[in-house]
Each structure stands twice: as structure tokens, then as C-alpha cells.
PDB file of N, CA and C in Angstrom:
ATOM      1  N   UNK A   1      28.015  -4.903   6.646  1.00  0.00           N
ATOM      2  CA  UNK A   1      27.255  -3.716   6.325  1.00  0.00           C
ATOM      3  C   UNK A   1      26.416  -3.989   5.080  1.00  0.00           C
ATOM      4  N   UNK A   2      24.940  -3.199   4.921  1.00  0.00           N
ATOM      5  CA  UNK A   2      23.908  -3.525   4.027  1.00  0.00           C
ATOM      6  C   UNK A   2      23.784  -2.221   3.384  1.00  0.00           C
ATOM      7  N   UNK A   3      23.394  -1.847   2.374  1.00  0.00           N
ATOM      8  CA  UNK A   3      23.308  -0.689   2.297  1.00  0.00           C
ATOM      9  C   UNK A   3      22.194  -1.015   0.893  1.00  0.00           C
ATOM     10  N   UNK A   4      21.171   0.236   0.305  1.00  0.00           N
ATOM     11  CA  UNK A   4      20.114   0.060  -0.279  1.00  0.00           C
ATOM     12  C   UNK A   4      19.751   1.774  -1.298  1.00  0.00           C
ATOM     13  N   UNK A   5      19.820   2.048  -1.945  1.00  0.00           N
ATOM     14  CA  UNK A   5      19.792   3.366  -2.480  1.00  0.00           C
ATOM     15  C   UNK A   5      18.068   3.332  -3.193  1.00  0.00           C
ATOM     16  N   UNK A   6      17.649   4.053  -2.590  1.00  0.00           N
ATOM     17  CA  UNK A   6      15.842   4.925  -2.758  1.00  0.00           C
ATOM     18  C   UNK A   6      15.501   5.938  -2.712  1.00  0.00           C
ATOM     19  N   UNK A   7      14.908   6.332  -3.688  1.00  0.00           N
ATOM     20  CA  UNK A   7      14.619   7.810  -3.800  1.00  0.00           C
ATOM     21  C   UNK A   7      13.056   8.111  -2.944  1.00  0.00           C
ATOM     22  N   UNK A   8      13.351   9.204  -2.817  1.00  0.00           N
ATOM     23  CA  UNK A   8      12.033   9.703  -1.768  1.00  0.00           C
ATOM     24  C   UNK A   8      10.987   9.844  -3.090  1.00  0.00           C
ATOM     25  N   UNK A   9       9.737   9.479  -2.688  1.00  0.00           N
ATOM     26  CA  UNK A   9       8.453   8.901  -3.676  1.00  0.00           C
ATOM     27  C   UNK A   9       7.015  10.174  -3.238  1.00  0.00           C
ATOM     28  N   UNK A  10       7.255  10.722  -2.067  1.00  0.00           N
ATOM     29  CA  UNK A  10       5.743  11.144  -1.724  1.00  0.00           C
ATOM     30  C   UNK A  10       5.988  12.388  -1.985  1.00  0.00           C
ATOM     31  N   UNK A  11       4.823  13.173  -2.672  1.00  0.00           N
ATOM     32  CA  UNK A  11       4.813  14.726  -2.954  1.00  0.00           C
ATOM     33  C   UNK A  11       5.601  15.885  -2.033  1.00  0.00           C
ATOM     34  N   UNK A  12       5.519  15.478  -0.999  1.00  0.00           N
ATOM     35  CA  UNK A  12       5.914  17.304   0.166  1.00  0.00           C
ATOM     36  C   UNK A  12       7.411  15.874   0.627  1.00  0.00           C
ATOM     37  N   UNK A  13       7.480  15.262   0.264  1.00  0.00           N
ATOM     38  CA  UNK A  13       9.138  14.289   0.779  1.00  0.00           C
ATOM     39  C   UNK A  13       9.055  14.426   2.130  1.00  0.00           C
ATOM     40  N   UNK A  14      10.577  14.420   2.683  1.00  0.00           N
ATOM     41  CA  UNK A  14      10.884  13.407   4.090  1.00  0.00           C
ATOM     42  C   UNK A  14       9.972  14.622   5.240  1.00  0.00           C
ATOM     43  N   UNK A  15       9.186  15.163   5.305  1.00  0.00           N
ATOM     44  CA  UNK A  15       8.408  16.167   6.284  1.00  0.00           C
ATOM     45  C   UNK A  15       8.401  15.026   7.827  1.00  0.00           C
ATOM     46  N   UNK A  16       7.456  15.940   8.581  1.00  0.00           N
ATOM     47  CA  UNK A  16       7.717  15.417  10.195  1.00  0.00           C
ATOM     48  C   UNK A  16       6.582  14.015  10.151  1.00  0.00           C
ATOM     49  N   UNK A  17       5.968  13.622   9.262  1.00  0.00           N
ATOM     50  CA  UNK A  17       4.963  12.403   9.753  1.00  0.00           C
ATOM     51  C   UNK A  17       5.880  11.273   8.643  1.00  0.00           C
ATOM     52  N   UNK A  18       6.756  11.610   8.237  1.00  0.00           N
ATOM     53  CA  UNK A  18       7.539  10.451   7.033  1.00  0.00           C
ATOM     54  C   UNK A  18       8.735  10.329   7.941  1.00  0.00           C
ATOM     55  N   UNK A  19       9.403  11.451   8.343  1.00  0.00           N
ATOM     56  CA  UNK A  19      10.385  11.030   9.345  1.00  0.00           C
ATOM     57  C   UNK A  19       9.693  10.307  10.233  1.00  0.00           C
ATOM     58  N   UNK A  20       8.841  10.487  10.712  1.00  0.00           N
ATOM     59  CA  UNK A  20       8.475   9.677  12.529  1.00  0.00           C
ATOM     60  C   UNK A  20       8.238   8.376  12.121  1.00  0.00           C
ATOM     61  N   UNK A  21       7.649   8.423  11.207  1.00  0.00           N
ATOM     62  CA  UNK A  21       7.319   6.895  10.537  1.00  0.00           C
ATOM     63  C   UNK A  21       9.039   6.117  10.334  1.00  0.00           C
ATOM     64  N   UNK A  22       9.476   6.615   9.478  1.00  0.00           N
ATOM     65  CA  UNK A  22      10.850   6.279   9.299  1.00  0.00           C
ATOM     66  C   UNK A  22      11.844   5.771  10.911  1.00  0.00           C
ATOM     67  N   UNK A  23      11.773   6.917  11.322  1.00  0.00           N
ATOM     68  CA  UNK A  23      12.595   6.652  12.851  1.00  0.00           C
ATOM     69  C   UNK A  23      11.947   5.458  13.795  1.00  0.00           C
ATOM     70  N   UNK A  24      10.531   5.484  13.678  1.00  0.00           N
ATOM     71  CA  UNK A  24      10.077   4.671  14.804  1.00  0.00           C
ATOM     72  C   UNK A  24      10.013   3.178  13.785  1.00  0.00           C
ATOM     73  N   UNK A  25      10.112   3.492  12.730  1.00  0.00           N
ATOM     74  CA  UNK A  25      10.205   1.922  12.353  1.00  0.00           C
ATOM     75  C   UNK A  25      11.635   1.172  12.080  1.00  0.00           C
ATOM     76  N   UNK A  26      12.234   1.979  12.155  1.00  0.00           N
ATOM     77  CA  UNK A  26      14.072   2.042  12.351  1.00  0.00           C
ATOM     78  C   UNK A  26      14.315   1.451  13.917  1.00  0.00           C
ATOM     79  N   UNK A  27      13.610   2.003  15.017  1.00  0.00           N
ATOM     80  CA  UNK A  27      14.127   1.890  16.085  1.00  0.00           C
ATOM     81  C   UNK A  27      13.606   0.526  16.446  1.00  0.00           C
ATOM     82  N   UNK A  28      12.924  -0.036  15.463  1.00  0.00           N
ATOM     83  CA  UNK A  28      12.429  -1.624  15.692  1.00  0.00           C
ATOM     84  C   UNK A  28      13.783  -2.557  15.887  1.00  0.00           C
ATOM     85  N   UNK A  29      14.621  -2.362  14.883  1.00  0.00           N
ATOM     86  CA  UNK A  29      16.112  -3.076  14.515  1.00  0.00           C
ATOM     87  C   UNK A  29      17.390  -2.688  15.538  1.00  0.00           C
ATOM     88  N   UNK A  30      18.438  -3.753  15.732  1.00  0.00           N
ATOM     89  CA  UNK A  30      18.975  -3.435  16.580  1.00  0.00           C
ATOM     90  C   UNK A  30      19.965  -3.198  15.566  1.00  0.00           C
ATOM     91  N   UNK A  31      20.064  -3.456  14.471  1.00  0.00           N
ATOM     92  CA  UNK A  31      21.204  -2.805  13.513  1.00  0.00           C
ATOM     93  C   UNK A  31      21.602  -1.220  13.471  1.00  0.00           C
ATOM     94  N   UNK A  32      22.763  -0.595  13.602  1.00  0.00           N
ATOM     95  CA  UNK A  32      23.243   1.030  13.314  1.00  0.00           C
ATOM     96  C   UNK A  32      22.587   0.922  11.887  1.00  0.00           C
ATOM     97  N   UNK A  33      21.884   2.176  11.591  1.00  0.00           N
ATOM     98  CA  UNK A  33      21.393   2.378  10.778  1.00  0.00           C
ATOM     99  C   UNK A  33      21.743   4.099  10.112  1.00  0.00           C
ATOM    100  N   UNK A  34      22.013   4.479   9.166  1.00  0.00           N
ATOM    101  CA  UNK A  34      22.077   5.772   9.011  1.00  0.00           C
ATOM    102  C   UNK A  34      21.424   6.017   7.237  1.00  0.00           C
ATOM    103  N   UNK A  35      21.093   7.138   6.771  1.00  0.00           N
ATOM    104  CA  UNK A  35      20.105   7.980   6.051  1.00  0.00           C
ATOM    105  C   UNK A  35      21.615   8.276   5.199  1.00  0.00           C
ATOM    106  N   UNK A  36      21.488   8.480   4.019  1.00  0.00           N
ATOM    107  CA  UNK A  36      22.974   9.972   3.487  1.00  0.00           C
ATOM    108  C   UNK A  36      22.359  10.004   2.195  1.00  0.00           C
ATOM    109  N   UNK A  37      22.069  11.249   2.228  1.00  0.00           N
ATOM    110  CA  UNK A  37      21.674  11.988   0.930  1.00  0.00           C
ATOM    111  C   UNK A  37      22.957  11.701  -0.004  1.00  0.00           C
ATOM    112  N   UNK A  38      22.342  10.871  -1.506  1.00  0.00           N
ATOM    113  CA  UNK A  38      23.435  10.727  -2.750  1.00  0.00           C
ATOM    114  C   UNK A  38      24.049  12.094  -3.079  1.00  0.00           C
ATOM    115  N   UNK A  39      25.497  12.483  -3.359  1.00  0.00           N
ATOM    116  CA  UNK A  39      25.751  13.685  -3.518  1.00  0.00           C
ATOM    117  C   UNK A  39      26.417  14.284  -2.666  1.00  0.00           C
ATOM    118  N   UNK A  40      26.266  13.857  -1.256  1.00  0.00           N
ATOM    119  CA  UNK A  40      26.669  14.648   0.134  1.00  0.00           C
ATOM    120  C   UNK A  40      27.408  13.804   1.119  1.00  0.00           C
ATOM    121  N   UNK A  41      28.303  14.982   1.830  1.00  0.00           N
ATOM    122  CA  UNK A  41      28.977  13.728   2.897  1.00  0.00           C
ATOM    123  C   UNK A  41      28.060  13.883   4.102  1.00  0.00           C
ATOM    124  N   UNK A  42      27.304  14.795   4.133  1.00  0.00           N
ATOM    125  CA  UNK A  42      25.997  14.475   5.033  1.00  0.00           C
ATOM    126  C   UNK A  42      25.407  13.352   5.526  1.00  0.00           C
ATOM    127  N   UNK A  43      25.206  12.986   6.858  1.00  0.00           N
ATOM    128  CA  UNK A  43      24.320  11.489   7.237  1.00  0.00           C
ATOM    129  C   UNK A  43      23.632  11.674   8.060  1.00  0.00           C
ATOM    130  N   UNK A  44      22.628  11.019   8.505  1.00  0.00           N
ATOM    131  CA  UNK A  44      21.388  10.853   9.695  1.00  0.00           C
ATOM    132  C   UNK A  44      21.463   9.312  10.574  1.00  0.00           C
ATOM    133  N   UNK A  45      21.320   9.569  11.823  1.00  0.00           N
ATOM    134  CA  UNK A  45      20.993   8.185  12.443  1.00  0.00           C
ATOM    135  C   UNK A  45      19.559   8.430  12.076  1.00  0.00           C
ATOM    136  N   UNK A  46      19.101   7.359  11.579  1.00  0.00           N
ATOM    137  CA  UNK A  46      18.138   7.000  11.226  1.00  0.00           C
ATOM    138  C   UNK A  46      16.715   6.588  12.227  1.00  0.00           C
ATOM    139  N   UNK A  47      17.520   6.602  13.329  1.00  0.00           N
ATOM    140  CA  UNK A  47      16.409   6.375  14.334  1.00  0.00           C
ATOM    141  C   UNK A  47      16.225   7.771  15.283  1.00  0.00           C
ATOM    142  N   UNK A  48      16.804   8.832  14.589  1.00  0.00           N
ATOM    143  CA  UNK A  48      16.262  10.517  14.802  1.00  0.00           C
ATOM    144  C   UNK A  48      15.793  10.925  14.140  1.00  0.00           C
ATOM    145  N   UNK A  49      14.384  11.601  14.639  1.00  0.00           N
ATOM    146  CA  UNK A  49      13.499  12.399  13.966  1.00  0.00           C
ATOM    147  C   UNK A  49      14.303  14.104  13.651  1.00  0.00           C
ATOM    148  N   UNK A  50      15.038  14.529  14.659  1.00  0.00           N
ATOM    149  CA  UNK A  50      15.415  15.682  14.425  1.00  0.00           C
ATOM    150  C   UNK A  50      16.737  15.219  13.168  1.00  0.00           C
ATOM    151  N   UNK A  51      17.144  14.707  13.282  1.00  0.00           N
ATOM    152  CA  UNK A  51      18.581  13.840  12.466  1.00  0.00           C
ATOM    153  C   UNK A  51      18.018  13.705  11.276  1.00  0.00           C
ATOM    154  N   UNK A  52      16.732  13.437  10.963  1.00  0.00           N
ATOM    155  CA  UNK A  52      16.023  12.753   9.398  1.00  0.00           C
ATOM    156  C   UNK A  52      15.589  14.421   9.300  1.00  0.00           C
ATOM    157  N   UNK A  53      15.271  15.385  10.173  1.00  0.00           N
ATOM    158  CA  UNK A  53      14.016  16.229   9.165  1.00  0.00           C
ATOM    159  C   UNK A  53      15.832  17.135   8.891  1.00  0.00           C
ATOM    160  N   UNK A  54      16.613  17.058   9.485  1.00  0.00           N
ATOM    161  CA  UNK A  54      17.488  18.194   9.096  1.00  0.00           C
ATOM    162  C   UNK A  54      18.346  17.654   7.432  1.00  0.00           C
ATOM    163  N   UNK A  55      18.264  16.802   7.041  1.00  0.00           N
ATOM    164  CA  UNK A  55      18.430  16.215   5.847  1.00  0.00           C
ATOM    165  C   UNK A  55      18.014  17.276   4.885  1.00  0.00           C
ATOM    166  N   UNK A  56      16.523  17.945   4.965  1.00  0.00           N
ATOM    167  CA  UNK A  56      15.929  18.325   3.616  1.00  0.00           C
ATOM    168  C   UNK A  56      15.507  17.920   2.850  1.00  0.00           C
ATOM    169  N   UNK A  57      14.942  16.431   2.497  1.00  0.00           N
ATOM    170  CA  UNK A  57      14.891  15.379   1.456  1.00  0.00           C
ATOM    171  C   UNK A  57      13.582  15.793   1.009  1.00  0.00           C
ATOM    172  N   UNK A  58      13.834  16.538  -0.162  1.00  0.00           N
ATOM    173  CA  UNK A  58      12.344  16.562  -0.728  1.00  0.00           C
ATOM    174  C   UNK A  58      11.787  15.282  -2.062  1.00  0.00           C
ATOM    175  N   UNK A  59      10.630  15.350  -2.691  1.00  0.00           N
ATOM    176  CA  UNK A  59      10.697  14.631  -3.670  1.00  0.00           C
ATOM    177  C   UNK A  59      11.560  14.312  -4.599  1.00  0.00           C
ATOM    178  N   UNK A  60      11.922  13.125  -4.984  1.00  0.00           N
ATOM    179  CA  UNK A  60      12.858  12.738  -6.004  1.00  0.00           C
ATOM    180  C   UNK A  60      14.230  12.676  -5.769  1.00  0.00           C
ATOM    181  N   UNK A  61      15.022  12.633  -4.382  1.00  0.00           N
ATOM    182  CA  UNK A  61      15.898  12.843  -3.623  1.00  0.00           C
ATOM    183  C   UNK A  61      16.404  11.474  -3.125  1.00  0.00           C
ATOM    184  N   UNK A  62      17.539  11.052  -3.720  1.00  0.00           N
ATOM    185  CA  UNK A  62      17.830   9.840  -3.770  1.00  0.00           C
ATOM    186  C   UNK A  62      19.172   9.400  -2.326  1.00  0.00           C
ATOM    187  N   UNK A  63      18.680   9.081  -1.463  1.00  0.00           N
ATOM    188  CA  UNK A  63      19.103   8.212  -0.239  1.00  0.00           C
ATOM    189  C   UNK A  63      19.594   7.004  -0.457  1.00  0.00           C
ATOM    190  N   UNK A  64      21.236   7.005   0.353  1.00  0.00           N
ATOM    191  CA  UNK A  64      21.236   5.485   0.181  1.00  0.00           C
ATOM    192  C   UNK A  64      20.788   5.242   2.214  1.00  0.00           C
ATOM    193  N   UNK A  65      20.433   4.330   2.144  1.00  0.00           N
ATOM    194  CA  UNK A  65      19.854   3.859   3.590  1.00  0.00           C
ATOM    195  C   UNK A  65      20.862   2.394   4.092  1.00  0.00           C
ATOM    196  N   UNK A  66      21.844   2.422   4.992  1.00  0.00           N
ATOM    197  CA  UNK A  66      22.952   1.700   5.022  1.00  0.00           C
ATOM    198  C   UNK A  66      22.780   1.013   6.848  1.00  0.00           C
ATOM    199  N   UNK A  67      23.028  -0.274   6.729  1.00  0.00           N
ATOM    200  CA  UNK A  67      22.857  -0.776   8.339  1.00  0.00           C
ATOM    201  C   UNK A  67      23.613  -1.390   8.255  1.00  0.00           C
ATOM    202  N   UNK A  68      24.194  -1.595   9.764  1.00  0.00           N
ATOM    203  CA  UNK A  68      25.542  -2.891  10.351  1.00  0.00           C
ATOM    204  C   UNK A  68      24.859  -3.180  11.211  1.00  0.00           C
ATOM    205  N   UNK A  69      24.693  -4.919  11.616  1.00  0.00           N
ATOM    206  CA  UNK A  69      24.312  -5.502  12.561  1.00  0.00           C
ATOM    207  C   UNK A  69      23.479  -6.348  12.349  1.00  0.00           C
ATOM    208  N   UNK A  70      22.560  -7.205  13.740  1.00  0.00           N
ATOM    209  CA  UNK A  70      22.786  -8.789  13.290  1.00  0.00           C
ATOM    210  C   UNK A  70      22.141  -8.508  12.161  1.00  0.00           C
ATOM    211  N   UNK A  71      20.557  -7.569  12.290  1.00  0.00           N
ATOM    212  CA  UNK A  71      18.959  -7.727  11.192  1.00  0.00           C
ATOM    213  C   UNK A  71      19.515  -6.651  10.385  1.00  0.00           C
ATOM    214  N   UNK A  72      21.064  -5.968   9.623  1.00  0.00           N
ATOM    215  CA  UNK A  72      21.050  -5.134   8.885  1.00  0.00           C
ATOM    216  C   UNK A  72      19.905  -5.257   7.248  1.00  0.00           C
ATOM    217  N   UNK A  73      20.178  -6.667   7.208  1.00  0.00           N
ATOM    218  CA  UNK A  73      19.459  -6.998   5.680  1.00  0.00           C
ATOM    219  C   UNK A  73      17.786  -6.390   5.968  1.00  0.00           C
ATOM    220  N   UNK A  74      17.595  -6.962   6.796  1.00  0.00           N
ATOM    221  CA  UNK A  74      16.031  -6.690   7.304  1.00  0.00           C
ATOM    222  C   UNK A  74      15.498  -5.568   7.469  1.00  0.00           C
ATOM    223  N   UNK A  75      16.609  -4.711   8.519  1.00  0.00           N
ATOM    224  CA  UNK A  75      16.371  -3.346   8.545  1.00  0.00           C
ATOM    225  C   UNK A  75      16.369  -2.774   6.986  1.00  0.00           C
ATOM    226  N   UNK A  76      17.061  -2.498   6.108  1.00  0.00           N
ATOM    227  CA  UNK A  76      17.314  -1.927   5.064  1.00  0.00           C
ATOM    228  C   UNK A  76      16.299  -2.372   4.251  1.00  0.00           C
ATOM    229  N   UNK A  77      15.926  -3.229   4.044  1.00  0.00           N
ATOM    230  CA  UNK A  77      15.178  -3.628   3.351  1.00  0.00           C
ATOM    231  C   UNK A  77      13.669  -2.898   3.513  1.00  0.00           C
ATOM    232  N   UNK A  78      13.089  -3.002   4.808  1.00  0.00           N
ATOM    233  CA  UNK A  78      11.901  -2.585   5.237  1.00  0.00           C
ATOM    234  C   UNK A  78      11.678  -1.696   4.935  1.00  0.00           C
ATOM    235  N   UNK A  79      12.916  -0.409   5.469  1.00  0.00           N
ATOM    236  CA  UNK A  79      12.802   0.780   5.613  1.00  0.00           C
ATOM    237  C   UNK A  79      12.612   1.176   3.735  1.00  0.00           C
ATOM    238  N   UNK A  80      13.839   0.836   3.388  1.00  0.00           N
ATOM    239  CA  UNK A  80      13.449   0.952   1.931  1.00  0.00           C
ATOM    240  C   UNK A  80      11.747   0.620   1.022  1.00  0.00           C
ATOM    241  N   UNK A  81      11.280  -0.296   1.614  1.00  0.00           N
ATOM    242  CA  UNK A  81      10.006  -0.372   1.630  1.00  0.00           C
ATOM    243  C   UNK A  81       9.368   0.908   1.296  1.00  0.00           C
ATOM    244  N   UNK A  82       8.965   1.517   2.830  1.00  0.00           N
ATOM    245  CA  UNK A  82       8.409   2.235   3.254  1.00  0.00           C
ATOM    246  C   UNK A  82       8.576   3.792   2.788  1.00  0.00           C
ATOM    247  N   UNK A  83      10.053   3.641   2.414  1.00  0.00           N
ATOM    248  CA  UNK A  83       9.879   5.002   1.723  1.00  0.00           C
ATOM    249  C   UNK A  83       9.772   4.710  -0.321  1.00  0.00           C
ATOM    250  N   UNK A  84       9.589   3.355  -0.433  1.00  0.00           N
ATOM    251  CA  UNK A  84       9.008   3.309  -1.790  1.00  0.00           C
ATOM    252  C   UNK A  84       7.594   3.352  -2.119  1.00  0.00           C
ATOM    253  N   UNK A  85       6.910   3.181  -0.887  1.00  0.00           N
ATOM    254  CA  UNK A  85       5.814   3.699  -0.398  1.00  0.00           C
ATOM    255  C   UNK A  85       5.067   4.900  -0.553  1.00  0.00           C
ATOM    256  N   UNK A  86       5.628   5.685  -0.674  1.00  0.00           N
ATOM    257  CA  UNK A  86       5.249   7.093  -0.041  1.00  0.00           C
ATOM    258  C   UNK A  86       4.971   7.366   1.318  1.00  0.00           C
ATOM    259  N   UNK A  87       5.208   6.556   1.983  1.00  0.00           N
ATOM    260  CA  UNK A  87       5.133   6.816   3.228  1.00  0.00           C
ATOM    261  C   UNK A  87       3.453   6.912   3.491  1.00  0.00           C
ATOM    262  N   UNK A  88       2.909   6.161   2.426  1.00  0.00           N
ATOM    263  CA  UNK A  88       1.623   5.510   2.858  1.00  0.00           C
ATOM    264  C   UNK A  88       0.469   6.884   2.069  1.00  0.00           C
ATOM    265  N   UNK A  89       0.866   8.093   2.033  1.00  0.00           N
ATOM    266  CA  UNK A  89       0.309   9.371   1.105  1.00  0.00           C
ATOM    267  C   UNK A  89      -0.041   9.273   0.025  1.00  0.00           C
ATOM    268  N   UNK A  90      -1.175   9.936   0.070  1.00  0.00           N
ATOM    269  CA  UNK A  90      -1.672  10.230  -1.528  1.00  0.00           C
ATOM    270  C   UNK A  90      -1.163  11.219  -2.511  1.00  0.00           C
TER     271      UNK A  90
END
């Protein structure tokens, strides 16, 4: 297991075009992947859009992002990327 802790970076946070981004670039990896808000026993499969928007993750909202399997490093890594990103937003 890999696991990676990132805080959400883009103004309006995890909304429906940061999740889809998130999920569909999740569903690239064949690693289990899941979302869990720091703070909460709450989690998301990570490769659901309905699973990521029910989170709530607004700005400054710190996620650890955790994978098992063969590309876990890879997966985690990316994804972490992407939401250090902003999810690409201005």
C-alpha cells in the first residue's frame, strides 16, 4: 500500500469537473485506490465521481490519496499531481 497526503489547491475545490478529472484519471490504474478526508473515517473509491463529489472537499482540505496494487506508486503519485495542480483552474 502507497499512500500520499494533498491538500485541495483550486478556489471552488473538489466540484463536478475536478472530480471527473480525478476519477477518469484514477480509472487509468489498475491499483484500489481510495480519497479520505484528514480528520474523518470517511473514504471514496476514487474512481467514482458520485463517491469523490459526496466528500465535500472544498479549498484547503487536506486528503490523504492511498493505492494497493501493481502501479500503486504511480497511481498516487499522478493523482497527487493533479490535484496540486488545481485541477488545471485559474
Amino acid at each position: 500500500m502507497y499512500s500520499k497526503e494533498v491538500t485541495i489547491a483550486n478556489d471552488s475545490g473538489f466540484h463536478i469537473r475536478p472530480a471527473q478529472l480525478f476519477s477518469e484519471k484514477a480509472a487509468t490504474f489498475k491499483a484500489t485506490i481510495l480519497v479520505k478526508p484528514n480528520g474523518t473515517t470517511v473514504e471514496a473509491d476514487a474512481k467514482s465521481i458520485l463517491g469523490l463529489m459526496t466528500l465535500g472537499l472544498e479549498k484547503g482540505a487536506v486528503i490523504t490519496i492511498q493505492a494497493e496494487g501493481s502501479d500503486e506508486e504511480q497511481a498516487v503519485t499522478e493523482l497527487a499531481e493533479l490535484v496540486a495542480s488545481g485541477f488545471g483552474e485559474a
